[in-house]
Protein backbone atom coordinates (compact mmCIF):
# COMPACT_ATOMS: atom_id res chain seq x y z
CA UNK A 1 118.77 74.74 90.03
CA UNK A 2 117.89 72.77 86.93
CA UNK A 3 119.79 69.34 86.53
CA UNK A 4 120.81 69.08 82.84
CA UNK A 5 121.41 65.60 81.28
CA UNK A 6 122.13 64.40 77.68
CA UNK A 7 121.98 61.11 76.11
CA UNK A 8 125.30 61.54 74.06
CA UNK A 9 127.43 63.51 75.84
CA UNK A 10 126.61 67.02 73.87
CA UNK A 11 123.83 69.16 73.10
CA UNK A 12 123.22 67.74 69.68
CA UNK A 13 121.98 69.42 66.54
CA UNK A 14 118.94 71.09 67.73
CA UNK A 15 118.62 73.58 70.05
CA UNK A 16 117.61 71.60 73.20
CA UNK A 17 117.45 68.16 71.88
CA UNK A 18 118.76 65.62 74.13
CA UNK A 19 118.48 67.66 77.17
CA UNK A 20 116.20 66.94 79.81
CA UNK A 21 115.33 69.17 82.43
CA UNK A 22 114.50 68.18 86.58
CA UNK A 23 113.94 70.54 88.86
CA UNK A 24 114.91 69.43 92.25
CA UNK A 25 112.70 70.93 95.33
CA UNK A 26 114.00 69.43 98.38
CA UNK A 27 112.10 69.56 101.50
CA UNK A 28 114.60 72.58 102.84
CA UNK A 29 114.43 74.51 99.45
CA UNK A 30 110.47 74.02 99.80
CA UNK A 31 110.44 75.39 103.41
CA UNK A 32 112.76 78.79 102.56
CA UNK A 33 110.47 79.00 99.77
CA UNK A 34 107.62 78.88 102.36
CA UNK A 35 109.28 81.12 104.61
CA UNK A 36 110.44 83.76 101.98
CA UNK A 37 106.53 83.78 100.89
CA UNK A 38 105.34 84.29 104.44
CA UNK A 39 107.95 87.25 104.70
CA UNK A 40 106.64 88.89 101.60
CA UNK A 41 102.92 88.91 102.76
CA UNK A 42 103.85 90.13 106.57
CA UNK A 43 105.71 93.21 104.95
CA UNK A 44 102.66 93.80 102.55
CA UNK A 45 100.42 93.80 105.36
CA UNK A 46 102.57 96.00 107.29
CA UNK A 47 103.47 98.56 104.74
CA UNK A 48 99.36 98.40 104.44
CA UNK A 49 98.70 98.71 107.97
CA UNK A 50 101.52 101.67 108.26
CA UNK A 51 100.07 103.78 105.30
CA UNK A 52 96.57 103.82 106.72
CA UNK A 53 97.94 104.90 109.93
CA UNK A 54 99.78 107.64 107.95
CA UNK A 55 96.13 108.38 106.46
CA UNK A 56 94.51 108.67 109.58
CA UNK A 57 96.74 111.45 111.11
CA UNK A 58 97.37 113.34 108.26
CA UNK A 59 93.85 113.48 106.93
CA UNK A 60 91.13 111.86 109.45
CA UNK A 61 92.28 113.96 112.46
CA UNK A 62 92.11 117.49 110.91
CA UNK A 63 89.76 119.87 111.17
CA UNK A 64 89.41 120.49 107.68
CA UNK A 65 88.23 117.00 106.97
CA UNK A 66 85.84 117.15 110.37
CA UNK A 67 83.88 120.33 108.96
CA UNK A 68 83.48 118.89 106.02
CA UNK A 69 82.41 115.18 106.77
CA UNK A 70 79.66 117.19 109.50
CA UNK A 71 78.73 119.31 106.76
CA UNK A 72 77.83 116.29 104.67
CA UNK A 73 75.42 114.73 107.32
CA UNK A 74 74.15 118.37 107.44
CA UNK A 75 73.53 118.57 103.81
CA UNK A 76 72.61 114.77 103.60
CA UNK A 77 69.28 115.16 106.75
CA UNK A 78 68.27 118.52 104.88
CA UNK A 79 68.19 116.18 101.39
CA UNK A 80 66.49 113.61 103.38
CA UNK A 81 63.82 115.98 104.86
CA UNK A 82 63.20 117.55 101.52
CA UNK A 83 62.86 114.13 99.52
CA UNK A 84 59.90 113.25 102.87
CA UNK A 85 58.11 116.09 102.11
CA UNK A 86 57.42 115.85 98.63
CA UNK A 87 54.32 113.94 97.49
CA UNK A 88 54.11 114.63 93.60
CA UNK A 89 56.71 115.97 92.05
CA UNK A 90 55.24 117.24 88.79
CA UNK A 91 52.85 119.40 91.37
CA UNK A 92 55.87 120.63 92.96
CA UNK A 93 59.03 121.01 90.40
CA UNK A 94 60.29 123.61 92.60
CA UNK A 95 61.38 120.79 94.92
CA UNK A 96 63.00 118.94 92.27
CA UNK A 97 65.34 121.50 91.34
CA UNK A 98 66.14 122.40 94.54
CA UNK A 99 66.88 118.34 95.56
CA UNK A 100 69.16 118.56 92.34
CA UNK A 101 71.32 121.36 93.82
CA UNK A 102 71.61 119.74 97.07
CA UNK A 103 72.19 116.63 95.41
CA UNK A 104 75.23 118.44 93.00
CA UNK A 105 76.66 120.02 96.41
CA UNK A 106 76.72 116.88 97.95
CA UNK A 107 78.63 115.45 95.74
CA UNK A 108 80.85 118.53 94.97
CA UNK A 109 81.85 118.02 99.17
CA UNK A 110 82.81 114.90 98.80
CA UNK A 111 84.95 115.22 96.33
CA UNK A 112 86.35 118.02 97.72
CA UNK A 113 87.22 115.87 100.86
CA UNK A 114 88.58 113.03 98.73
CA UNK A 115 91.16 115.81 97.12
């Protein structure tokens, strides 16, 4: 609550001269303030904490998502084993293309697990 004051009894000419404004935070205004704060970052966290366990059933635990995260390490060792075999690539551009695709695929999975 602001605390207005003037020095002659009315507002004056202007359109705040002669006001002056204090704003009064007493210890117990200070604390709710505290409190009220506290409150508002406990409900953030659990509203947080509630919609990642909403996540986690609805799209960890399926099967859908399972096959497809496996199928990613599958895809990811085979891109892994491919890029250990080649030694030159401009003697083998074969490979390259191939790592390409892979690499496309890859990426086409995981988006297709993010949707």
């Amino acid at each position: 609550k602001a605390v207005v004051s003037t020095q002659s009894g009315h507002y004056g000419r202007g359109l705040l001269s002669g006001i002056s404004y204090q704003f009064l935070f007493t210890p117990t205004k200070l604390l709710i303030m505290f409190a009220d704060t506290l409150l508002i970052v406990g409900i953030s966290i659990c509203t947080a904490l509630f919609a990642e366990g909403v996540t986690y059933i609805l799209v960890y635990r399926t099967e859908k998502y399972k096959k497809l995260k496996a199928s990613i390490e599958k895809q990811t060792k085979r891109l892994d084993k491919k890029k250990e075999t080649i030694t030159d690539i401009s003697k083998q551009p074969g490979h390259k293309k191939k790592i390409e695709k892979r690499k496309k695929y890859r990426l086409r999975l995981c988006v297709d697990t993010t949707a």
